[in-house]
PDB file of N, CA and C in Angstrom:
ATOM      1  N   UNK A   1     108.828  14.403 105.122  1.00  0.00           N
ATOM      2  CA  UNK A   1     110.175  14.936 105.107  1.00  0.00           C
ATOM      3  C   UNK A   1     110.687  15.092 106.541  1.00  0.00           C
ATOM      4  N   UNK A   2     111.894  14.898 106.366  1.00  0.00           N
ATOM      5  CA  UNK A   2     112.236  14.676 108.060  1.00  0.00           C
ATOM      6  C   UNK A   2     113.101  16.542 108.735  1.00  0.00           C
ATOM      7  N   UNK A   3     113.472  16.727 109.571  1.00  0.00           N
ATOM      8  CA  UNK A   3     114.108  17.819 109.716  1.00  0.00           C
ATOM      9  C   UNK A   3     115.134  18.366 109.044  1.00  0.00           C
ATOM     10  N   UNK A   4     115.366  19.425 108.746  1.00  0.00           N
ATOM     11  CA  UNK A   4     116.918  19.454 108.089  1.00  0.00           C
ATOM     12  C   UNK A   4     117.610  20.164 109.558  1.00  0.00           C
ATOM     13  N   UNK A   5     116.996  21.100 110.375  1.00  0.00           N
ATOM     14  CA  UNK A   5     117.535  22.061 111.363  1.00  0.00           C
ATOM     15  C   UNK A   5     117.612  20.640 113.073  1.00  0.00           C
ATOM     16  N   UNK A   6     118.669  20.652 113.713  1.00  0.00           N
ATOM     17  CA  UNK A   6     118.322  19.583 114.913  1.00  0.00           C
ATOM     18  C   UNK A   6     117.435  20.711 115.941  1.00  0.00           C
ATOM     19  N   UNK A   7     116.685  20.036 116.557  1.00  0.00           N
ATOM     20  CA  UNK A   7     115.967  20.942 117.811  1.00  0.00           C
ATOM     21  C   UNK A   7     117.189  21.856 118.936  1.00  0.00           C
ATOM     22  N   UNK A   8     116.193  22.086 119.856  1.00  0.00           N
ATOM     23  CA  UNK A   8     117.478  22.798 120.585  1.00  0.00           C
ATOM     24  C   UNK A   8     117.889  21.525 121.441  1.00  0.00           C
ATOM     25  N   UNK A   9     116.492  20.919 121.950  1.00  0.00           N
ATOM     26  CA  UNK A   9     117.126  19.525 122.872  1.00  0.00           C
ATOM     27  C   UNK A   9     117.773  18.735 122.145  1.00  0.00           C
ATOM     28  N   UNK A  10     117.537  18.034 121.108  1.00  0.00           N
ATOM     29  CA  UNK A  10     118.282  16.943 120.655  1.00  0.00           C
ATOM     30  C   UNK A  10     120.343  18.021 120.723  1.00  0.00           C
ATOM     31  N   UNK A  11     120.064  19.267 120.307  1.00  0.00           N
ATOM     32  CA  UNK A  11     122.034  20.023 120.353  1.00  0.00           C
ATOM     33  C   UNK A  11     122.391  20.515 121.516  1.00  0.00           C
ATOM     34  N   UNK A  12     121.476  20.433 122.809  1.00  0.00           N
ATOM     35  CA  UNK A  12     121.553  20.574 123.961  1.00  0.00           C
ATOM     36  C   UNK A  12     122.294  19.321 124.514  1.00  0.00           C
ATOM     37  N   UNK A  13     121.662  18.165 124.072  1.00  0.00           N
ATOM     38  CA  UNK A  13     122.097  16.908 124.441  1.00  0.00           C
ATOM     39  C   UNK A  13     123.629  16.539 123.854  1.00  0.00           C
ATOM     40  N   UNK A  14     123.533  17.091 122.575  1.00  0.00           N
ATOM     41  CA  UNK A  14     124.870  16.473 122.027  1.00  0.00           C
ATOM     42  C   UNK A  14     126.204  17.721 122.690  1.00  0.00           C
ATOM     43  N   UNK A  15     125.544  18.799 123.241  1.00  0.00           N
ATOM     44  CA  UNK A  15     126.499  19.739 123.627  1.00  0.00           C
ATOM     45  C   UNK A  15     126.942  19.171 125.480  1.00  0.00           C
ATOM     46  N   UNK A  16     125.867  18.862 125.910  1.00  0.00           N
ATOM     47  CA  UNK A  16     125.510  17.892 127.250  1.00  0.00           C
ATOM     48  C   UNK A  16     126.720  16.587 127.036  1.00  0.00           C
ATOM     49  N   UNK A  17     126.298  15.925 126.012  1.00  0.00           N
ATOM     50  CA  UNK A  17     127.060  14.996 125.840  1.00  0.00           C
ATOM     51  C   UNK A  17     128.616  15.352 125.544  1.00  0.00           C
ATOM     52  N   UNK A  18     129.170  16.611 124.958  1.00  0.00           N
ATOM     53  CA  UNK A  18     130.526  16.942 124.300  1.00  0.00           C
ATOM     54  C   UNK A  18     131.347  16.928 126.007  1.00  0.00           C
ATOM     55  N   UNK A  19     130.455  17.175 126.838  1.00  0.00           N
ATOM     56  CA  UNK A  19     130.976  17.449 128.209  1.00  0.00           C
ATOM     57  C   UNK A  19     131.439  16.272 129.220  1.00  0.00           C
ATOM     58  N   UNK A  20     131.269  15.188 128.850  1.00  0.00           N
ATOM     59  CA  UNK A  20     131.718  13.946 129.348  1.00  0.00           C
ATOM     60  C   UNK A  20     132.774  13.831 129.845  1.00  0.00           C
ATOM     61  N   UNK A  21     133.470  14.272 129.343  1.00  0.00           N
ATOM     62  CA  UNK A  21     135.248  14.099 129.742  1.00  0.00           C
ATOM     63  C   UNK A  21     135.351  14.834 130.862  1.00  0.00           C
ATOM     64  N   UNK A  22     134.877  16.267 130.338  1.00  0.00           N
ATOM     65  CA  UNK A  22     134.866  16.926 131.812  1.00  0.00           C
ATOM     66  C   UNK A  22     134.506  16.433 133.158  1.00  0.00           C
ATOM     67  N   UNK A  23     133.308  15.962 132.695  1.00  0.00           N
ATOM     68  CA  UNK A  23     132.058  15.352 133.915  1.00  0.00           C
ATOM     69  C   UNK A  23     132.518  13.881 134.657  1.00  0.00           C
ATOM     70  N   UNK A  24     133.430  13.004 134.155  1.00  0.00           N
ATOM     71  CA  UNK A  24     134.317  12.257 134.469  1.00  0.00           C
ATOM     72  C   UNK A  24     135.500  11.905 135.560  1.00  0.00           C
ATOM     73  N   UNK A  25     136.433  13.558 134.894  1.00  0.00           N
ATOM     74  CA  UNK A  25     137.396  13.940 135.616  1.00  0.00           C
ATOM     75  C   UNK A  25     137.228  14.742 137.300  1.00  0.00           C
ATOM     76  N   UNK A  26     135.215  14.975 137.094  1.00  0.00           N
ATOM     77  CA  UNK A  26     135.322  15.717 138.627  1.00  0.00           C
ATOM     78  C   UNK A  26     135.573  14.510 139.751  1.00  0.00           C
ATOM     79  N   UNK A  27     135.189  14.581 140.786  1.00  0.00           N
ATOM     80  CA  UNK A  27     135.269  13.995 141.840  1.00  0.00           C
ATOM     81  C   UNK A  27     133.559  14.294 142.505  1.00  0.00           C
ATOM     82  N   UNK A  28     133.381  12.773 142.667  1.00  0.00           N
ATOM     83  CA  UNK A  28     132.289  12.828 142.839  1.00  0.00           C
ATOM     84  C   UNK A  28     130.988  13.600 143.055  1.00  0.00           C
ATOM     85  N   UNK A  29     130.574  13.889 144.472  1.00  0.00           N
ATOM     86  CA  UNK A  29     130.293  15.171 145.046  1.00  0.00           C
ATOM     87  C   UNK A  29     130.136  15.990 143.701  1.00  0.00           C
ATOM     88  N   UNK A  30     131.250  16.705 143.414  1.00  0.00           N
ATOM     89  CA  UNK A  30     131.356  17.666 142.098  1.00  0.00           C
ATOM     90  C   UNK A  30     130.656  17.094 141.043  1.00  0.00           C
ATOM     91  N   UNK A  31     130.024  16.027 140.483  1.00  0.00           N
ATOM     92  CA  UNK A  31     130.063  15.498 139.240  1.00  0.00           C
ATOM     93  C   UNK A  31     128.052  15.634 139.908  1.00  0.00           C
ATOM     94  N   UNK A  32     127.720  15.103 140.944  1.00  0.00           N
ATOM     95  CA  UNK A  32     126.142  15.324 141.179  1.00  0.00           C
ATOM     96  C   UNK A  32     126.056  16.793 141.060  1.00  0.00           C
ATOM     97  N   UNK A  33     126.777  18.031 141.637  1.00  0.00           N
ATOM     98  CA  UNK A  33     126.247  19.263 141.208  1.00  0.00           C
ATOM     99  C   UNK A  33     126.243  19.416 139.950  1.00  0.00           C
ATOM    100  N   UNK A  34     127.257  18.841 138.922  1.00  0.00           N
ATOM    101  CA  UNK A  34     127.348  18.788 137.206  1.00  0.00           C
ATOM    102  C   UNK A  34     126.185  18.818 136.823  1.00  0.00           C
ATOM    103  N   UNK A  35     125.935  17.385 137.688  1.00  0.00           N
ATOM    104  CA  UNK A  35     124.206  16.863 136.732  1.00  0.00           C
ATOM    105  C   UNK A  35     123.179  18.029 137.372  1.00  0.00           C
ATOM    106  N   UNK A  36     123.093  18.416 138.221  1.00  0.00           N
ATOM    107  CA  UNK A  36     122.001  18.972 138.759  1.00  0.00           C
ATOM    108  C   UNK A  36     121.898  20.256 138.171  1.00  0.00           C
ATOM    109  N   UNK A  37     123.038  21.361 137.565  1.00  0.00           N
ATOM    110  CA  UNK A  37     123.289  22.345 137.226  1.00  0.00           C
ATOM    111  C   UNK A  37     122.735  21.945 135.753  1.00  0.00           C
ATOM    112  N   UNK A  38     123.347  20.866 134.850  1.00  0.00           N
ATOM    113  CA  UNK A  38     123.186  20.396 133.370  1.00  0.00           C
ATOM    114  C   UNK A  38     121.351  19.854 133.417  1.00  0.00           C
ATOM    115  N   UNK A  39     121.004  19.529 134.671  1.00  0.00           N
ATOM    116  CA  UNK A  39     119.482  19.678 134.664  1.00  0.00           C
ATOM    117  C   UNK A  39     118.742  20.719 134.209  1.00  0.00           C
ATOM    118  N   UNK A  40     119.335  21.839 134.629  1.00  0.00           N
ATOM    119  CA  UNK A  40     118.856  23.416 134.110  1.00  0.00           C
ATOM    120  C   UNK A  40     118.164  23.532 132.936  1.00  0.00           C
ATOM    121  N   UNK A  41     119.425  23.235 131.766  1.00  0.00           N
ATOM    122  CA  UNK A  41     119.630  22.962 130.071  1.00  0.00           C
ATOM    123  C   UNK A  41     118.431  22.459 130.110  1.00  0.00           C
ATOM    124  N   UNK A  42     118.205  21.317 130.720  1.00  0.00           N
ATOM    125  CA  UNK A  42     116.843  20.437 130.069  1.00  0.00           C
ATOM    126  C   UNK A  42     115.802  20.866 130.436  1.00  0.00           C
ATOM    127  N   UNK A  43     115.739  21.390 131.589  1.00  0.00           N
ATOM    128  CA  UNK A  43     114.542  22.223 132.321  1.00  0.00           C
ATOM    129  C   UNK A  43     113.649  23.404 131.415  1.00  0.00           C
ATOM    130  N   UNK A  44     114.821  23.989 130.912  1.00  0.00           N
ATOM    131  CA  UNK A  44     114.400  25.333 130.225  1.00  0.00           C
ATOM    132  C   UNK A  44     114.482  25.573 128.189  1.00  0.00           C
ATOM    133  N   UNK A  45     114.479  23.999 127.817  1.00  0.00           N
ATOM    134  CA  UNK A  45     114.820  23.417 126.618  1.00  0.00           C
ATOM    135  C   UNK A  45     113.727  24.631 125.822  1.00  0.00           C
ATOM    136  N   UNK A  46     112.300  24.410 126.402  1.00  0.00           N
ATOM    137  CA  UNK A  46     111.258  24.974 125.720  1.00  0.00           C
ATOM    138  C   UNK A  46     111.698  26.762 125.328  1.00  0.00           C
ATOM    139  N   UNK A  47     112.427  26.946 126.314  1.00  0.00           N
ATOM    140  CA  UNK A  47     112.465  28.806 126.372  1.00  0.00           C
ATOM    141  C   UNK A  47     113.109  28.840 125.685  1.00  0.00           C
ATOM    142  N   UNK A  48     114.687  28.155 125.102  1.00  0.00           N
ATOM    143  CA  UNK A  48     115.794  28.612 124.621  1.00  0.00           C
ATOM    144  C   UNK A  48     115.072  28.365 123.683  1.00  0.00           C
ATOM    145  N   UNK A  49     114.469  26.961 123.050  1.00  0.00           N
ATOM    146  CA  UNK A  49     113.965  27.022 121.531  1.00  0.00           C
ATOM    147  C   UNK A  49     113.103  28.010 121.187  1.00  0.00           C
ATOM    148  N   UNK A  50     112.310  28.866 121.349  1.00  0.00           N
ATOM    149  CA  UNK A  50     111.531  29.648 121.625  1.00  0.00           C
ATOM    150  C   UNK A  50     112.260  30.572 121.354  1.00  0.00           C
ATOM    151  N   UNK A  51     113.198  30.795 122.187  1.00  0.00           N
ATOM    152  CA  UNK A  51     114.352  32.814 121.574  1.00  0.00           C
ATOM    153  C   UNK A  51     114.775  32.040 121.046  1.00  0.00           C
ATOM    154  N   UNK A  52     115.583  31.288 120.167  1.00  0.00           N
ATOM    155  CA  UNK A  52     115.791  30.689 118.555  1.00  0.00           C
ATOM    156  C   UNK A  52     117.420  31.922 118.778  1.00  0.00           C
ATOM    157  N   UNK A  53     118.209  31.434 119.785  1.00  0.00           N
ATOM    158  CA  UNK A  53     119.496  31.996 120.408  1.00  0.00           C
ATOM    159  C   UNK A  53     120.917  31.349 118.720  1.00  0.00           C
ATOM    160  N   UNK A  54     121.268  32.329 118.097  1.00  0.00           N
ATOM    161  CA  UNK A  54     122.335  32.004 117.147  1.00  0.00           C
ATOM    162  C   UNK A  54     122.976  30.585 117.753  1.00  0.00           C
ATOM    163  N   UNK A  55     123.171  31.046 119.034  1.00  0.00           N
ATOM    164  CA  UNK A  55     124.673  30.023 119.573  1.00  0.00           C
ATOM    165  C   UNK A  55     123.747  29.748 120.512  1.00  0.00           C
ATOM    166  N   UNK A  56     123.297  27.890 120.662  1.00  0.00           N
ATOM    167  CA  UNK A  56     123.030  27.316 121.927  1.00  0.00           C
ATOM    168  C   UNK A  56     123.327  27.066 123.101  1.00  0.00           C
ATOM    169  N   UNK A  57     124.366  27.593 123.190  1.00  0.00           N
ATOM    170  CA  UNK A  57     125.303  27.495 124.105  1.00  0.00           C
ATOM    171  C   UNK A  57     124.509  29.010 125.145  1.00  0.00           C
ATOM    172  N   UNK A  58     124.424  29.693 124.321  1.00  0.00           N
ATOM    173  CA  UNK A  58     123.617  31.261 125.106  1.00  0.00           C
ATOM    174  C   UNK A  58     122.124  30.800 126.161  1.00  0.00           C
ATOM    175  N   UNK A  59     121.336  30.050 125.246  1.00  0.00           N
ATOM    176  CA  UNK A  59     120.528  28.682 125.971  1.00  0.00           C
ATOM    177  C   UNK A  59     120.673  28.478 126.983  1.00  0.00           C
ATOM    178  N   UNK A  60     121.869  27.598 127.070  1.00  0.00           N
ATOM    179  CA  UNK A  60     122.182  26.728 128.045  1.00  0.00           C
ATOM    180  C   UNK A  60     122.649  27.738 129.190  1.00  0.00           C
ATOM    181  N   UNK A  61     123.494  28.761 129.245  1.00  0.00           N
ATOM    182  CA  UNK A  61     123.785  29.318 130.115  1.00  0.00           C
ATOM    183  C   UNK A  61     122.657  30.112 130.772  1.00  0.00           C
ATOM    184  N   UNK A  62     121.719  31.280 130.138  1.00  0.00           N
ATOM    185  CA  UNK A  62     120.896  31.285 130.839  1.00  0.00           C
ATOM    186  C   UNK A  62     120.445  30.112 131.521  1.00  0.00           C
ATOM    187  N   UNK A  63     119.753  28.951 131.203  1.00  0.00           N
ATOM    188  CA  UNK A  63     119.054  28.473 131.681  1.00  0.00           C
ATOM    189  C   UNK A  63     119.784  27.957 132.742  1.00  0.00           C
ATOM    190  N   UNK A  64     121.291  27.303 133.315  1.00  0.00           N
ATOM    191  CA  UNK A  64     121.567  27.227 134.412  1.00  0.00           C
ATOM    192  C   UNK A  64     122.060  28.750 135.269  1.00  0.00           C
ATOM    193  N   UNK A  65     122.175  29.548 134.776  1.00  0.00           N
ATOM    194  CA  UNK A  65     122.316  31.146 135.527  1.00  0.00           C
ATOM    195  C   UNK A  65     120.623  31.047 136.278  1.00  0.00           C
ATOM    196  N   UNK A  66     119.531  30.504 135.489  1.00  0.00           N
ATOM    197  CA  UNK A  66     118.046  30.932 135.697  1.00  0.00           C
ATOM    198  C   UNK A  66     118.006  30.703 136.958  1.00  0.00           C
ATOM    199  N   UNK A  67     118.341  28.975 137.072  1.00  0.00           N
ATOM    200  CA  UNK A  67     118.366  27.751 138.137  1.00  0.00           C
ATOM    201  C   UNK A  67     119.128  28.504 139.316  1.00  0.00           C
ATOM    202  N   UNK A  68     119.938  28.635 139.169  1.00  0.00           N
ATOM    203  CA  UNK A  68     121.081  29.121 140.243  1.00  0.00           C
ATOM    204  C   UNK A  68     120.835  29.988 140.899  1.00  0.00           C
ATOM    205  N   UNK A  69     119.761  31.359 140.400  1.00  0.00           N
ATOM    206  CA  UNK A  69     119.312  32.456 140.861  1.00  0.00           C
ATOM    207  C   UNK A  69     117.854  31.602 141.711  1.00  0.00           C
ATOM    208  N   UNK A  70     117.347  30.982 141.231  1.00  0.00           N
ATOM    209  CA  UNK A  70     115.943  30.442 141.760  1.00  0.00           C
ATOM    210  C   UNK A  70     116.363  29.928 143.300  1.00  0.00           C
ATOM    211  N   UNK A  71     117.573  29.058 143.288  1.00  0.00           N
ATOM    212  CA  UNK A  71     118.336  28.484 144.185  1.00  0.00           C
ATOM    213  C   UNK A  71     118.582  29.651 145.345  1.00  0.00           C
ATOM    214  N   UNK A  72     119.179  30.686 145.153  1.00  0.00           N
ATOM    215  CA  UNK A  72     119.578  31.636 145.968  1.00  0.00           C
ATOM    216  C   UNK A  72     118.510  32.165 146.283  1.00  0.00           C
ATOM    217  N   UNK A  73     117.490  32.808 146.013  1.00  0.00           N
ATOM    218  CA  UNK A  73     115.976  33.109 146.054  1.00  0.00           C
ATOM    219  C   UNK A  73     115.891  32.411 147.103  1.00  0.00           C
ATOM    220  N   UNK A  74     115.813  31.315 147.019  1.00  0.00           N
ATOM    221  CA  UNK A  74     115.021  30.223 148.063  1.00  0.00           C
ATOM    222  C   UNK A  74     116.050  30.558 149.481  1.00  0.00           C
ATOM    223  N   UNK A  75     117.132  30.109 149.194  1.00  0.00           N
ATOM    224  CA  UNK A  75     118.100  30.574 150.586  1.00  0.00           C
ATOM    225  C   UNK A  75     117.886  31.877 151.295  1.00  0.00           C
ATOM    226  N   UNK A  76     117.761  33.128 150.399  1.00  0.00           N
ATOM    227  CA  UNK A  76     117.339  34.073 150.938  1.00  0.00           C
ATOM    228  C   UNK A  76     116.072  34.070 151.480  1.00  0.00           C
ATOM    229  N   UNK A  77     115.031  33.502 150.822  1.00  0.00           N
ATOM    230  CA  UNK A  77     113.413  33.284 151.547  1.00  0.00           C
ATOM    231  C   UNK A  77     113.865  32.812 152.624  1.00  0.00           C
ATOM    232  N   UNK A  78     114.773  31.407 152.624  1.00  0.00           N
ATOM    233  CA  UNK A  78     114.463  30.680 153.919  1.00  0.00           C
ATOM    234  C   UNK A  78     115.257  31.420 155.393  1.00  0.00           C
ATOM    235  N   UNK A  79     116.517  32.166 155.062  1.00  0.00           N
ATOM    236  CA  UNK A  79     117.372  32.666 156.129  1.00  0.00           C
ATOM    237  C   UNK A  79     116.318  33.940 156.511  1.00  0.00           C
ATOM    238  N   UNK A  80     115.677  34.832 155.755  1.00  0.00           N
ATOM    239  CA  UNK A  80     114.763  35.932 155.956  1.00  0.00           C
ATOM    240  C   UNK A  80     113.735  35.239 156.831  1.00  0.00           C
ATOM    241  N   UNK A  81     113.438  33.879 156.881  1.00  0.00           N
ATOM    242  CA  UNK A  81     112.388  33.179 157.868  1.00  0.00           C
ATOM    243  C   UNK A  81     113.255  32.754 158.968  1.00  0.00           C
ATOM    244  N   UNK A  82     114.070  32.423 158.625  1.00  0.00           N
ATOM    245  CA  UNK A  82     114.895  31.686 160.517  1.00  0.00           C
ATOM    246  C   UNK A  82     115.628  33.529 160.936  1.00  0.00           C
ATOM    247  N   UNK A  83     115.636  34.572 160.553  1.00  0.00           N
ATOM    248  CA  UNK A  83     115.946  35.834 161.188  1.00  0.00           C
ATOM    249  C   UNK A  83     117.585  35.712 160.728  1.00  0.00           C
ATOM    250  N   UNK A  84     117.906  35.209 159.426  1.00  0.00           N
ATOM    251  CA  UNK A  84     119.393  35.491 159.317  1.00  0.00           C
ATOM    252  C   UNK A  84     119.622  36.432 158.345  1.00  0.00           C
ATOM    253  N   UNK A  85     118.795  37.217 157.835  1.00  0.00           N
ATOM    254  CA  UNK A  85     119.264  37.990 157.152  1.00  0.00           C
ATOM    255  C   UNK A  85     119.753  39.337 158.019  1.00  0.00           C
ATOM    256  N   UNK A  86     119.922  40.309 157.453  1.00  0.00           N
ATOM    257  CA  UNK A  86     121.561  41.326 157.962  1.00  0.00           C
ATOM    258  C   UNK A  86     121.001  42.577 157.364  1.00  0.00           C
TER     259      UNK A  86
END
């Protein structure tokens, strides 16, 4: 018997995919942070399926909020090493 419920990746992807138009209209530059941010989603596929989130969309945002914080982490590590922090 095959699934009746889609995974979170396979509605991650098709929610990934609903975003095209958007992802289109940026300007370049803008459209590689798209992908790199929409990397997140796929990064953290396992966790969101796992909290079994009503709305996938809740998923997806943690998981690029996760990314973004990891990102700043690192900037702060690295400026706290060259003496720029304040």
């Amino acid at each position: 018997m095959g699934r009746t419920v889609p995974t979170y990746r396979n509605t991650a992807e098709s929610m990934i995919q609903s975003w095209n138009d958007f992802r289109r209209a940026l300007p370049k530059e803008d459209r590689d942070m798209f992908d790199h941010m929409v990397n997140g989603i796929r990064m953290h596929a396992s966790a969101s399926t796992y909290a079994m989130f009503n709305d996938p969309f809740e998923g997806a945002v943690l998981s690029m909020l996760l990314e973004q914080e990891k990102e700043l982490a690192a900037l702060r590590k690295a400026a706290s090493h060259e003496g720029l922090d304040h």
